[in-house]
PDB file of N, CA and C in Angstrom:
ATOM      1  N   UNK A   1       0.831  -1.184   0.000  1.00  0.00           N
ATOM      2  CA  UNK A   1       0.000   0.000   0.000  1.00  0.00           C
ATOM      3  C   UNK A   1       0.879   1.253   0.000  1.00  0.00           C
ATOM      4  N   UNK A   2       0.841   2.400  -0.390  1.00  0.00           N
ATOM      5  CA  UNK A   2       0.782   2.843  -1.157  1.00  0.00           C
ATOM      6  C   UNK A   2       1.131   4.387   0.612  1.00  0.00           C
ATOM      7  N   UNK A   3       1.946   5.211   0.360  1.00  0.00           N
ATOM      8  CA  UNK A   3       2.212   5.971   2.076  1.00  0.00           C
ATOM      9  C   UNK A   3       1.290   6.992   1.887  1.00  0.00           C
ATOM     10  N   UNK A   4       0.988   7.287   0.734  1.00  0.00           N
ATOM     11  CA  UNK A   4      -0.149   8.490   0.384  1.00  0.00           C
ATOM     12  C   UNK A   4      -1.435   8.304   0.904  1.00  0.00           C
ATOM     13  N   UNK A   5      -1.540   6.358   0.603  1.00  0.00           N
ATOM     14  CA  UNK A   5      -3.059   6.217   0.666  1.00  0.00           C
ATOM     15  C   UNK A   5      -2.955   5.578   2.593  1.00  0.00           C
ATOM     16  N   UNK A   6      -2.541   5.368   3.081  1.00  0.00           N
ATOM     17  CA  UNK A   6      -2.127   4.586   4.277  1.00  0.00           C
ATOM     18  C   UNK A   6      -2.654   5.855   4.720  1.00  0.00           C
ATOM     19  N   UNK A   7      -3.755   5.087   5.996  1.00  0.00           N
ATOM     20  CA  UNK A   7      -4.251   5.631   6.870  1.00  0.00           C
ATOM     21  C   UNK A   7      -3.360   6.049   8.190  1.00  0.00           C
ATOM     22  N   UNK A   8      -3.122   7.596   8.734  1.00  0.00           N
ATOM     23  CA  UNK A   8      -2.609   7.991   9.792  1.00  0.00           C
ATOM     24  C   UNK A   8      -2.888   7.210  11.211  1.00  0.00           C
ATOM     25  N   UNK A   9      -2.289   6.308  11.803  1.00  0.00           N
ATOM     26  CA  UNK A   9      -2.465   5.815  12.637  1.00  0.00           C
ATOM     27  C   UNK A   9      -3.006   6.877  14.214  1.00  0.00           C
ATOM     28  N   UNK A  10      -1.968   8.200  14.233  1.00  0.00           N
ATOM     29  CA  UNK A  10      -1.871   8.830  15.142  1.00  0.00           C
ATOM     30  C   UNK A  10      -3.582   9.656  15.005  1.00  0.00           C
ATOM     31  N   UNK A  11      -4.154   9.707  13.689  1.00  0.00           N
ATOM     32  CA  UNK A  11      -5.272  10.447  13.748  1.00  0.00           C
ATOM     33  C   UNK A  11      -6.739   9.731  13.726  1.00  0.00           C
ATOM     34  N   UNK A  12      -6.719   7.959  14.070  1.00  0.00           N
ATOM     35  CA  UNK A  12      -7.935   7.803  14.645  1.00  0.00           C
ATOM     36  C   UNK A  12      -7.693   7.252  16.166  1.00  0.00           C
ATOM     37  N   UNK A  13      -8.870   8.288  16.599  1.00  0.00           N
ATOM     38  CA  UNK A  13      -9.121   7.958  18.331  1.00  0.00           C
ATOM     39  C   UNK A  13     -10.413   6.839  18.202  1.00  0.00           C
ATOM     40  N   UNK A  14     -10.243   5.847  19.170  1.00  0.00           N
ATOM     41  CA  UNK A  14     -11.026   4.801  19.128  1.00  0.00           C
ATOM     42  C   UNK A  14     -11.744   4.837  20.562  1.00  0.00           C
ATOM     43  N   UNK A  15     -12.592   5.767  21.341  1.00  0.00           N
ATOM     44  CA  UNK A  15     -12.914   5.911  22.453  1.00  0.00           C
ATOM     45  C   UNK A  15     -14.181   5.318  22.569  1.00  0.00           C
ATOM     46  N   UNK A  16     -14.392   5.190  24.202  1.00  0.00           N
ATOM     47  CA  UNK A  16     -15.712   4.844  24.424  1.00  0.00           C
ATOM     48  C   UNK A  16     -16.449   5.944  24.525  1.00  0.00           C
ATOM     49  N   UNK A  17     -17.842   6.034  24.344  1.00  0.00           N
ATOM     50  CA  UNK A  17     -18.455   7.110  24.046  1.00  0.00           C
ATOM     51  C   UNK A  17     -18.665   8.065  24.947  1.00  0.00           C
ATOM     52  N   UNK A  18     -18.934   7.771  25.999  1.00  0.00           N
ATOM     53  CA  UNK A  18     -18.797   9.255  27.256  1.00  0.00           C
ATOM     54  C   UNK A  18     -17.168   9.816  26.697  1.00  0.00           C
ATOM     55  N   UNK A  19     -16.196   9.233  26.742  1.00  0.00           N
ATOM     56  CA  UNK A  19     -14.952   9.999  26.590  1.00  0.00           C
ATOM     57  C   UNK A  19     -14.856  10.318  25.442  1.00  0.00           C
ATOM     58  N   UNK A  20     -15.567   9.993  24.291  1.00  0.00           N
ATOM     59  CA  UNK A  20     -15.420  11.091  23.336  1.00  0.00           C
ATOM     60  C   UNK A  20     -16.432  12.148  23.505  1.00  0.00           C
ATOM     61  N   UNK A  21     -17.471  12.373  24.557  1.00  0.00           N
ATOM     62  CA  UNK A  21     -17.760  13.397  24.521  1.00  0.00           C
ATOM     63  C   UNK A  21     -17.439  14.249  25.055  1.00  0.00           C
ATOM     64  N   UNK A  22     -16.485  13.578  26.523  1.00  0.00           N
ATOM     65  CA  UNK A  22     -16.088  14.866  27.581  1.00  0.00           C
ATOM     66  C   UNK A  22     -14.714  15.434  26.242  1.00  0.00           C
ATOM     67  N   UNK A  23     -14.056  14.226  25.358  1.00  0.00           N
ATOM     68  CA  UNK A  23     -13.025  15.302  24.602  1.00  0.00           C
ATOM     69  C   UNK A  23     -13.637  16.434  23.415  1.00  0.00           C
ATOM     70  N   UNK A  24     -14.569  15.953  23.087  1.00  0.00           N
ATOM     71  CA  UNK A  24     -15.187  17.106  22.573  1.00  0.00           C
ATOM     72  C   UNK A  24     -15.609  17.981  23.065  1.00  0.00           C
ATOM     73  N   UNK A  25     -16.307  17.774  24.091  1.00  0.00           N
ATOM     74  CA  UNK A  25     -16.676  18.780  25.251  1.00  0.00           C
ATOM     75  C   UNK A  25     -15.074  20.113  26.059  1.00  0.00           C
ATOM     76  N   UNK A  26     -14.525  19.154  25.771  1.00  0.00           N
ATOM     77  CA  UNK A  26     -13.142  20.060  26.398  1.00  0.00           C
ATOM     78  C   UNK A  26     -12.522  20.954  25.283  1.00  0.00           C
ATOM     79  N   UNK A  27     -12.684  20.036  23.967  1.00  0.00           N
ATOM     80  CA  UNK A  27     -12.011  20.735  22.810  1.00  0.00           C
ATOM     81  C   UNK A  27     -12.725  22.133  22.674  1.00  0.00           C
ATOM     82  N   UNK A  28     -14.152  22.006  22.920  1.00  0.00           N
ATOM     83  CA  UNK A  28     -14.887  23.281  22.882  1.00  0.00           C
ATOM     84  C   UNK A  28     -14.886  24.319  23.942  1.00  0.00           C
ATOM     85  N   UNK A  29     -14.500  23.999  24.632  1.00  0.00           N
ATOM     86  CA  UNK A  29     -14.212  24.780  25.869  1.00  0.00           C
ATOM     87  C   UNK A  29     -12.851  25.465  25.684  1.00  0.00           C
ATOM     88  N   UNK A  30     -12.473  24.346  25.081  1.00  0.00           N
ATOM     89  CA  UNK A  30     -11.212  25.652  24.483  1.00  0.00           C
ATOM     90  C   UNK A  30     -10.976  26.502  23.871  1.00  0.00           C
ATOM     91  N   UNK A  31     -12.052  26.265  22.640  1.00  0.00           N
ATOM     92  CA  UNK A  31     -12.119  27.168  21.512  1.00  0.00           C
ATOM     93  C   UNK A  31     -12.976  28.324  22.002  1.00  0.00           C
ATOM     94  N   UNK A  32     -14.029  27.803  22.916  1.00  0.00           N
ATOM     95  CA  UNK A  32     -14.999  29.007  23.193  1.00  0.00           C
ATOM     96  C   UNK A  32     -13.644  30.131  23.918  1.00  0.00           C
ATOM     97  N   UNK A  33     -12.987  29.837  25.216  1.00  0.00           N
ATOM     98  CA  UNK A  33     -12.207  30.364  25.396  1.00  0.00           C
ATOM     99  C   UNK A  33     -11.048  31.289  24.451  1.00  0.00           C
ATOM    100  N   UNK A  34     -10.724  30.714  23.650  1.00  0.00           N
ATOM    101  CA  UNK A  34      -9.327  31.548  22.641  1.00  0.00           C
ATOM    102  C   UNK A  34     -10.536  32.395  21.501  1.00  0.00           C
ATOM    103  N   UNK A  35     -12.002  32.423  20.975  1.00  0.00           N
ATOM    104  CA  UNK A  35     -12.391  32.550  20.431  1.00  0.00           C
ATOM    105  C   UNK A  35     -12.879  33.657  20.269  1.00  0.00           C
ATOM    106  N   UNK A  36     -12.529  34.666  19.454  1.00  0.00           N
ATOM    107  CA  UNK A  36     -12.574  36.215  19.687  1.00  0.00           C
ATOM    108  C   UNK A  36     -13.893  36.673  19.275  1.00  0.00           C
ATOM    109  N   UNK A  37     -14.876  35.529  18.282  1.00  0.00           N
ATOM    110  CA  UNK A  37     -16.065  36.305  18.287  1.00  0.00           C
ATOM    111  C   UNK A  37     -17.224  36.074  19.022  1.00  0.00           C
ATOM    112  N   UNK A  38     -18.344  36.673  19.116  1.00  0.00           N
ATOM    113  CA  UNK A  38     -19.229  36.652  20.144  1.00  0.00           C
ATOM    114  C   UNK A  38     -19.985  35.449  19.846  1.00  0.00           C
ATOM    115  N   UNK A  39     -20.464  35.414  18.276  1.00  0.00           N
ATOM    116  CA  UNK A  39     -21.154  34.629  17.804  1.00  0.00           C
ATOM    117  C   UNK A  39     -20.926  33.302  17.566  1.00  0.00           C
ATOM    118  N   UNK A  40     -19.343  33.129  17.528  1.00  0.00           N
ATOM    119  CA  UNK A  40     -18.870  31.800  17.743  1.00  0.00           C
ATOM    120  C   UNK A  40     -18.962  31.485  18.961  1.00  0.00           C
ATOM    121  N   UNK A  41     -18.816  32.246  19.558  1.00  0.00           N
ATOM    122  CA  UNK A  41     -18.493  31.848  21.642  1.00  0.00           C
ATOM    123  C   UNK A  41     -20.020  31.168  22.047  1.00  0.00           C
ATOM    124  N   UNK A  42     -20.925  32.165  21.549  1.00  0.00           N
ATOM    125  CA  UNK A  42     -22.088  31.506  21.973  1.00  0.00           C
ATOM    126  C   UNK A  42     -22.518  30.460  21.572  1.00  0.00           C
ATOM    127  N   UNK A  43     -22.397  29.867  20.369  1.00  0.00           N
ATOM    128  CA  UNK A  43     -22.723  29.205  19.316  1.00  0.00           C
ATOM    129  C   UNK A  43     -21.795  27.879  20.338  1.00  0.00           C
ATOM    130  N   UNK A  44     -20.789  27.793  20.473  1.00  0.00           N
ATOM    131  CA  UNK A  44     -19.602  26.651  21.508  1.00  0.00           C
ATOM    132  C   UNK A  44     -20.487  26.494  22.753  1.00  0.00           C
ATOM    133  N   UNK A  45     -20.920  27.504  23.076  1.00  0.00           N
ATOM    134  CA  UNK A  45     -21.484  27.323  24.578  1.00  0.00           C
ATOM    135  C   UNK A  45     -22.699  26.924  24.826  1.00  0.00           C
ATOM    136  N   UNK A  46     -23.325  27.070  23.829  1.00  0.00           N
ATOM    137  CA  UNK A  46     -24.496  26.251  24.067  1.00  0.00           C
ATOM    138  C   UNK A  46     -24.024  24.813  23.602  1.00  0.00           C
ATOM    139  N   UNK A  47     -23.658  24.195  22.205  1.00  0.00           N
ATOM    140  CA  UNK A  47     -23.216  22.588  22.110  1.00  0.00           C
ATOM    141  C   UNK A  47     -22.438  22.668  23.728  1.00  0.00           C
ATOM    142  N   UNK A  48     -21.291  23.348  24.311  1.00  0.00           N
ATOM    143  CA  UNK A  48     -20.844  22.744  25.778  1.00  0.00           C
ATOM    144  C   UNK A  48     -22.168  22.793  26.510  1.00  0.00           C
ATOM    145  N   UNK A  49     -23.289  23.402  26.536  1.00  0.00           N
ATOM    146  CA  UNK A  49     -23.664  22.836  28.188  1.00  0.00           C
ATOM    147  C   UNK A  49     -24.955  22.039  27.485  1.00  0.00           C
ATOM    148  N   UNK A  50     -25.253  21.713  26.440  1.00  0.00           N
ATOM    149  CA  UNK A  50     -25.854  20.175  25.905  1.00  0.00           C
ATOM    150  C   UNK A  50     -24.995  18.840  26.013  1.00  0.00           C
ATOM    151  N   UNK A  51     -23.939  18.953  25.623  1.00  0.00           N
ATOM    152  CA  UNK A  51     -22.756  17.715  25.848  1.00  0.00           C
ATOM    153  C   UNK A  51     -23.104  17.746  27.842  1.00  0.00           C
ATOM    154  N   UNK A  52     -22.977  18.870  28.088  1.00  0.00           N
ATOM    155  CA  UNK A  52     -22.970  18.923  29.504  1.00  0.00           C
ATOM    156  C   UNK A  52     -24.067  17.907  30.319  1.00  0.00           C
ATOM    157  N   UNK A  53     -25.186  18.290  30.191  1.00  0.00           N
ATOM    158  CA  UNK A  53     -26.244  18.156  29.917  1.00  0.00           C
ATOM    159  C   UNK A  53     -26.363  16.552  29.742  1.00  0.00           C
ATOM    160  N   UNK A  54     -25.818  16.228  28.612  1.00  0.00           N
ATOM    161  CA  UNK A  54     -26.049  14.591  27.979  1.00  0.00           C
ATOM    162  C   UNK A  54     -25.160  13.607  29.033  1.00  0.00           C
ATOM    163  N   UNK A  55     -24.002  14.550  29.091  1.00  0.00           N
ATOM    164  CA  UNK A  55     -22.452  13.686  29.682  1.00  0.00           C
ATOM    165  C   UNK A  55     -23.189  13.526  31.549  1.00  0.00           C
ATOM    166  N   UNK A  56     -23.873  14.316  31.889  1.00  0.00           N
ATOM    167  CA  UNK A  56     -24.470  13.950  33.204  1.00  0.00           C
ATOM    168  C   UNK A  56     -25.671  13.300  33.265  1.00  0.00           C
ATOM    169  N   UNK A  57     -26.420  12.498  32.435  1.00  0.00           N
ATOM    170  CA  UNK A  57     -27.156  10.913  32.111  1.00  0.00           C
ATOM    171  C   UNK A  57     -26.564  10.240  31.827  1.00  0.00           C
ATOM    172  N   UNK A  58     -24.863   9.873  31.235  1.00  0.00           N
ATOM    173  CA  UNK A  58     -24.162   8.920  31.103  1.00  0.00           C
ATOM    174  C   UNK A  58     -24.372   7.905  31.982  1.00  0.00           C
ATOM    175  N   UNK A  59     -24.477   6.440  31.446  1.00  0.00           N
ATOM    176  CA  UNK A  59     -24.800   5.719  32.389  1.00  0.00           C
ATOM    177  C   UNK A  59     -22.777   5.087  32.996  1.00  0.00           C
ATOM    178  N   UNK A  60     -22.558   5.308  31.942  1.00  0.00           N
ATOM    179  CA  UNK A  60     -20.975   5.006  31.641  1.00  0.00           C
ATOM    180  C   UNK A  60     -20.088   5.700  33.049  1.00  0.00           C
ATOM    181  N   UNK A  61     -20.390   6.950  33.357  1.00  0.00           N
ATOM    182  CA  UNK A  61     -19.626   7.544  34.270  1.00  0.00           C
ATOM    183  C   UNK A  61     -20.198   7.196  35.633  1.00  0.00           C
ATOM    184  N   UNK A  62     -19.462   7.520  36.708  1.00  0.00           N
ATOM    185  CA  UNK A  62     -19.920   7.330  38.026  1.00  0.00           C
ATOM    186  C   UNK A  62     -21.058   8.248  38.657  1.00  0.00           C
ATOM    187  N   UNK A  63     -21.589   7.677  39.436  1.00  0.00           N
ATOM    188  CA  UNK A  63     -22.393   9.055  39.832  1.00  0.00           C
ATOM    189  C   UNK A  63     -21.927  10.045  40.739  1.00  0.00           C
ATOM    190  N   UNK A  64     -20.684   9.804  41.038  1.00  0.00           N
ATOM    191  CA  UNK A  64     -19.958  11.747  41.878  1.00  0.00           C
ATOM    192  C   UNK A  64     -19.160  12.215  40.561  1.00  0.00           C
ATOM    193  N   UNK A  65     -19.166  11.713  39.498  1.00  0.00           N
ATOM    194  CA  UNK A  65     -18.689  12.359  38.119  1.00  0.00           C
ATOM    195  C   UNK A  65     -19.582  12.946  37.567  1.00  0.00           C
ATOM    196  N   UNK A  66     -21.144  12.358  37.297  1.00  0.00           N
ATOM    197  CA  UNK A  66     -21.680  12.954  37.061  1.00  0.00           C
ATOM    198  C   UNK A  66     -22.709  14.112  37.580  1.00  0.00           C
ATOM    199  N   UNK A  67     -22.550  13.903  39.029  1.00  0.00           N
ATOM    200  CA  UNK A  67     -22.636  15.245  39.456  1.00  0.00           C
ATOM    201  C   UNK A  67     -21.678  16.361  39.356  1.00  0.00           C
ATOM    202  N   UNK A  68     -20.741  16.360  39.469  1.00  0.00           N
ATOM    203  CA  UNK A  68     -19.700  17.455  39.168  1.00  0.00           C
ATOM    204  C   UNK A  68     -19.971  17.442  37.475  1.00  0.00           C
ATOM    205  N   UNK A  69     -20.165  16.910  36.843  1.00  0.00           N
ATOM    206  CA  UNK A  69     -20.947  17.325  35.580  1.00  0.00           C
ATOM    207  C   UNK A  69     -22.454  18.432  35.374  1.00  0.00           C
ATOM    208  N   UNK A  70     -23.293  17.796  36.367  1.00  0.00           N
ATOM    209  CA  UNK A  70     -24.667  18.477  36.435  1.00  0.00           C
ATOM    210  C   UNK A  70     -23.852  19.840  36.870  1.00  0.00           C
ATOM    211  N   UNK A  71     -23.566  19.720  38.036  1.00  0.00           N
ATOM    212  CA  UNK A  71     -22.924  21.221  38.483  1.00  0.00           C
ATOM    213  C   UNK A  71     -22.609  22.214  37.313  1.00  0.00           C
ATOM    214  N   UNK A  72     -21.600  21.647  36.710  1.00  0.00           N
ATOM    215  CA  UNK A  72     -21.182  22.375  35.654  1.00  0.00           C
ATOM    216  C   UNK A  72     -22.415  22.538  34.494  1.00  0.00           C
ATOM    217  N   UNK A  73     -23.138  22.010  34.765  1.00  0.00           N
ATOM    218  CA  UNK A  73     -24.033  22.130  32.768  1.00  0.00           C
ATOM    219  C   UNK A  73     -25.259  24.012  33.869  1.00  0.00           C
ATOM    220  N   UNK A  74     -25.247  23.724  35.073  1.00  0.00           N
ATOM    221  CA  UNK A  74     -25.745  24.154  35.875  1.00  0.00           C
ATOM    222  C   UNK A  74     -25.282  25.505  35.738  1.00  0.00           C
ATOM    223  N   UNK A  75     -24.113  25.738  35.761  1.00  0.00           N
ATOM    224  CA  UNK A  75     -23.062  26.816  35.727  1.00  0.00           C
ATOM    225  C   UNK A  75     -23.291  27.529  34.109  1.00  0.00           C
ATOM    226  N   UNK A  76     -23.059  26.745  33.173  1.00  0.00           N
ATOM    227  CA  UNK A  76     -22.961  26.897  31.830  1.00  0.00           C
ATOM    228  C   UNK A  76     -24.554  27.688  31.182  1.00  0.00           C
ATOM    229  N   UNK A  77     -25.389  26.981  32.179  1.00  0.00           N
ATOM    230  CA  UNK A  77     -26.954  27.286  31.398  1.00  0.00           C
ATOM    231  C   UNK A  77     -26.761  28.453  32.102  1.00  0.00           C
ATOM    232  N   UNK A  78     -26.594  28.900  33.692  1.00  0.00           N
ATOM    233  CA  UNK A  78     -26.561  30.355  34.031  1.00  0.00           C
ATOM    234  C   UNK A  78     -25.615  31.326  33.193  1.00  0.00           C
ATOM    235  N   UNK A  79     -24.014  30.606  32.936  1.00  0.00           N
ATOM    236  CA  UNK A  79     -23.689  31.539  32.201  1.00  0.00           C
ATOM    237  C   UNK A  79     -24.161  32.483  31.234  1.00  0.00           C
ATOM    238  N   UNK A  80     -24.926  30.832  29.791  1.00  0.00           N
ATOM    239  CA  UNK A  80     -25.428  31.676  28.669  1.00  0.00           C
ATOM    240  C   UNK A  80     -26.697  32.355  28.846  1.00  0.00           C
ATOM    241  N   UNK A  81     -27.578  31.852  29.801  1.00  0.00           N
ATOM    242  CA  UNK A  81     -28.819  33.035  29.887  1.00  0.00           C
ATOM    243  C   UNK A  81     -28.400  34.485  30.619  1.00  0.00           C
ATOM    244  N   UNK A  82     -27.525  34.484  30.937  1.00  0.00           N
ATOM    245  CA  UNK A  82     -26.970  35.663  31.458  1.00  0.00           C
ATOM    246  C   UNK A  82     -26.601  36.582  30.020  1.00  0.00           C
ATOM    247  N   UNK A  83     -26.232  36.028  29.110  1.00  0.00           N
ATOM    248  CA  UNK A  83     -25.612  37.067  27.933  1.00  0.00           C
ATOM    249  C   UNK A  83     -26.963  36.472  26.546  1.00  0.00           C
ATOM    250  N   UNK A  84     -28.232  36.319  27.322  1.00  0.00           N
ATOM    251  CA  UNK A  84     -29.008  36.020  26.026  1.00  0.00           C
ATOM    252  C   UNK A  84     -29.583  37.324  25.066  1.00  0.00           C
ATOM    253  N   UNK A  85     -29.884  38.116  25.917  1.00  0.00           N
ATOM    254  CA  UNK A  85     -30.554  38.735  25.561  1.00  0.00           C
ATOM    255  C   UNK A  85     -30.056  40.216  24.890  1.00  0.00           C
ATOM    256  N   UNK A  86     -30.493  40.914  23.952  1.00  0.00           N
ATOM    257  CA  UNK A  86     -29.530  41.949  23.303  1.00  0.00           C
ATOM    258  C   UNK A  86     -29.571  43.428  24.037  1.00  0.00           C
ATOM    259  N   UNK A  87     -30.097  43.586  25.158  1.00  0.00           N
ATOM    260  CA  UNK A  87     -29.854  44.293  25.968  1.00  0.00           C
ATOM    261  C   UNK A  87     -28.574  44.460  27.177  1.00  0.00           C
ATOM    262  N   UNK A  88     -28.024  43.086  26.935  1.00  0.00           N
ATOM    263  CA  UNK A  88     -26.952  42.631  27.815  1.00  0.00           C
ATOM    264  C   UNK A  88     -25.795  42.554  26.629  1.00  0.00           C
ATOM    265  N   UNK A  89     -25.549  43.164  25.639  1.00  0.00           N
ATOM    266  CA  UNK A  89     -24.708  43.427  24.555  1.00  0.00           C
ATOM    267  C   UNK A  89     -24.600  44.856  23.810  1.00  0.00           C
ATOM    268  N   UNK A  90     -23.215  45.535  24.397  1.00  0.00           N
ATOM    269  CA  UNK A  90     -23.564  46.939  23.921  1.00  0.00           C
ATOM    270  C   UNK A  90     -23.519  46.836  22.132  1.00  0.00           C
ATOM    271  N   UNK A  91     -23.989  47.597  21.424  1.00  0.00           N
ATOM    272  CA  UNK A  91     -24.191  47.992  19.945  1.00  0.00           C
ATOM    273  C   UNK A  91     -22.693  47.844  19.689  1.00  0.00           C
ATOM    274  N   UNK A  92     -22.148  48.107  19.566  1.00  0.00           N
ATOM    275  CA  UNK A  92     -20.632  47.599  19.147  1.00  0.00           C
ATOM    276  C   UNK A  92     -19.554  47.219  20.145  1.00  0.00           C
ATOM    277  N   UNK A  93     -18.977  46.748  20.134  1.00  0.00           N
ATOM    278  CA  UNK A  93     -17.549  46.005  21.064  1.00  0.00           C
ATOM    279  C   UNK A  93     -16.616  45.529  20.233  1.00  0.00           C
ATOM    280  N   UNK A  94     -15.688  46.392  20.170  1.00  0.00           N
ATOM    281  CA  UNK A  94     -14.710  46.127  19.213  1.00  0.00           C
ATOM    282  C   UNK A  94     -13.725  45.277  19.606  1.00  0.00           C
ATOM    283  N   UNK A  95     -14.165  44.844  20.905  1.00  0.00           N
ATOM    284  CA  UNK A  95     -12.637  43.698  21.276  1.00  0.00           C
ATOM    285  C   UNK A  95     -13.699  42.192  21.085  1.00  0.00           C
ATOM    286  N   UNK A  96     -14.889  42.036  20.840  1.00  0.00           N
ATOM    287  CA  UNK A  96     -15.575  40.625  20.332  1.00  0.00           C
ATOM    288  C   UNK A  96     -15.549  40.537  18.426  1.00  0.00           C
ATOM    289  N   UNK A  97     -15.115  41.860  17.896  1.00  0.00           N
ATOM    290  CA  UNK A  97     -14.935  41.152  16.277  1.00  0.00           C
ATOM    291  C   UNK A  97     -13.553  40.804  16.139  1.00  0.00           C
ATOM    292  N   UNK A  98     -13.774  40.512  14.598  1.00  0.00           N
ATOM    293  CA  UNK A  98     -13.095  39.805  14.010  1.00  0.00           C
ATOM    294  C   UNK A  98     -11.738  40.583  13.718  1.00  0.00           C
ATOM    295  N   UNK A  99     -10.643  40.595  13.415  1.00  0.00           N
ATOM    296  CA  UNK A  99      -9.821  41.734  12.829  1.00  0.00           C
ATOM    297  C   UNK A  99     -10.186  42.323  11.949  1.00  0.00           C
ATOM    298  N   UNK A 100     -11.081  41.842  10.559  1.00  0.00           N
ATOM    299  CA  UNK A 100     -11.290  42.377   9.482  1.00  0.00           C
ATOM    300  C   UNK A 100     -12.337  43.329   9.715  1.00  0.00           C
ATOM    301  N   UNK A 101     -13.414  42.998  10.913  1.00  0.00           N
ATOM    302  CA  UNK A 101     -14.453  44.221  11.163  1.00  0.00           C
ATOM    303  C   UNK A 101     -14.073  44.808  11.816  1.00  0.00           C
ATOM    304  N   UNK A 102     -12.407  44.925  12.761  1.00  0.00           N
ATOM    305  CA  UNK A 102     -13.093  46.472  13.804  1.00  0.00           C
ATOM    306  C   UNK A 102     -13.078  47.377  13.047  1.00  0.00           C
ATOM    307  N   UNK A 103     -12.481  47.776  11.552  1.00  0.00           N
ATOM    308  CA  UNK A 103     -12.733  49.138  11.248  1.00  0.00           C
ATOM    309  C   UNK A 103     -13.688  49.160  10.202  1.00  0.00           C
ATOM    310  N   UNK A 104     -14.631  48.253  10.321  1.00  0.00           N
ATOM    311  CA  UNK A 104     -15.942  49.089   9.788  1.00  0.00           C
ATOM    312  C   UNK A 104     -16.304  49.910  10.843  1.00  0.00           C
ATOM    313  N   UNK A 105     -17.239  51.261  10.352  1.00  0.00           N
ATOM    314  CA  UNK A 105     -18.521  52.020  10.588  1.00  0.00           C
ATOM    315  C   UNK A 105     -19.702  51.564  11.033  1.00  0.00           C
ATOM    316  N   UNK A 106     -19.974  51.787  12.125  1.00  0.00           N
ATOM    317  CA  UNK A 106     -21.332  51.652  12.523  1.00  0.00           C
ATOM    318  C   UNK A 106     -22.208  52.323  11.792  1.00  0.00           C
ATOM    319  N   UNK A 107     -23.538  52.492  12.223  1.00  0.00           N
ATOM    320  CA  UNK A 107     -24.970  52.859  11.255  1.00  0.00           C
ATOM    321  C   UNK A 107     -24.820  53.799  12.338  1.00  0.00           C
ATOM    322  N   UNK A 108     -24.589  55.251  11.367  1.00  0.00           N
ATOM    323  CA  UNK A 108     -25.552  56.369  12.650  1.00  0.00           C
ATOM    324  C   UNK A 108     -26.607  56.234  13.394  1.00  0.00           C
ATOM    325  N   UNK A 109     -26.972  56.223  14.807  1.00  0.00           N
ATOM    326  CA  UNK A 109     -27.630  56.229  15.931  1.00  0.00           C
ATOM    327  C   UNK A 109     -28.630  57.843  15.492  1.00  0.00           C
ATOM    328  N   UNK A 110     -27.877  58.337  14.759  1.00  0.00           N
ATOM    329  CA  UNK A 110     -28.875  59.824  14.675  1.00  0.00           C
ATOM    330  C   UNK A 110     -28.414  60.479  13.226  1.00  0.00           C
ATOM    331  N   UNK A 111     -29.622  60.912  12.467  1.00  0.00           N
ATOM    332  CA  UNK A 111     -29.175  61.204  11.268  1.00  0.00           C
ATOM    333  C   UNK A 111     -29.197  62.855  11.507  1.00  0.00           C
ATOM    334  N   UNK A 112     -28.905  63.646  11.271  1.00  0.00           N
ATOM    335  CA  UNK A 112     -29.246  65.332  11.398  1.00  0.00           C
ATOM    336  C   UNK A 112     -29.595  65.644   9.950  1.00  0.00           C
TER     337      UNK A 112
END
C-alpha cells in the first residue's frame, strides 16, 4: 500500500463514548475560550452545556462524576442566559470582532 493512501495511525481515536464526549466537550471549551467572536463563543457554549447536559445521564460515568458534571451544565446554562438577551450586549464592542471588522462604521444612531 501505497504511504499516500495509508491511513494515519496517530489520527484515529477509538474511544468509548462518554470519553469522546467529555473530549469534545473540552475541545470546545477551548475554543470558546481563545475565540474572539461573540457569535462563535455563543454558538460553543451552548453545544458545551448540551454535551454537559447529555455527559451527566451517562450511564458510563460514576455518579460523583456525574454530578460534578450536572454542576457544571448548571453553571454553563446560568452563564449563557446571562448574555441572552440583546440588551446585555452593547451595539458595538470592538474587542468581540473579528480583525477584518473592527474598522468598519457603525450605522448612525442619529441622522441630522
Amino acid at each position: 500500500m501505497n504511504q499516500a493512501t495509508e491511513p494515519f495511525e496517530d489520527e484515529e481515536h477509538v474511544m468509548p463514548c462518554a470519553e469522546a464526549m467529555l473530549a469534545g466537550t473540552l475541545a470546545l471549551m477551548t475554543g470558546h475560550a481563545q475565540s474572539a467572536c461573540a457569535n462563535q463563543r455563543d454558538l460553543m457554549g451552548r453545544k458545551i452545556r448540551s454535551n454537559l447536559f447529555f455527559l451527566g445521564q451517562h450511564p458510563a460515568l460514576s455518579p460523583s462524576f456525574r454530578k460534578v458534571v450536572h454542576n457544571m451544565h448548571r453553571h454553563w446554562d446560568v452563564l449563557l442566559k446571562a448574555g441572552d438577551g440583546p440588551a446585555d450586549r452593547p451595539a458595538l464592542d470592538t474587542d468581540d470582532l473579528l480583525p477584518e471588522r473592527r474598522l468598519w462604521h457603525t450605522t448612525a444612531a442619529l441622522v441630522q
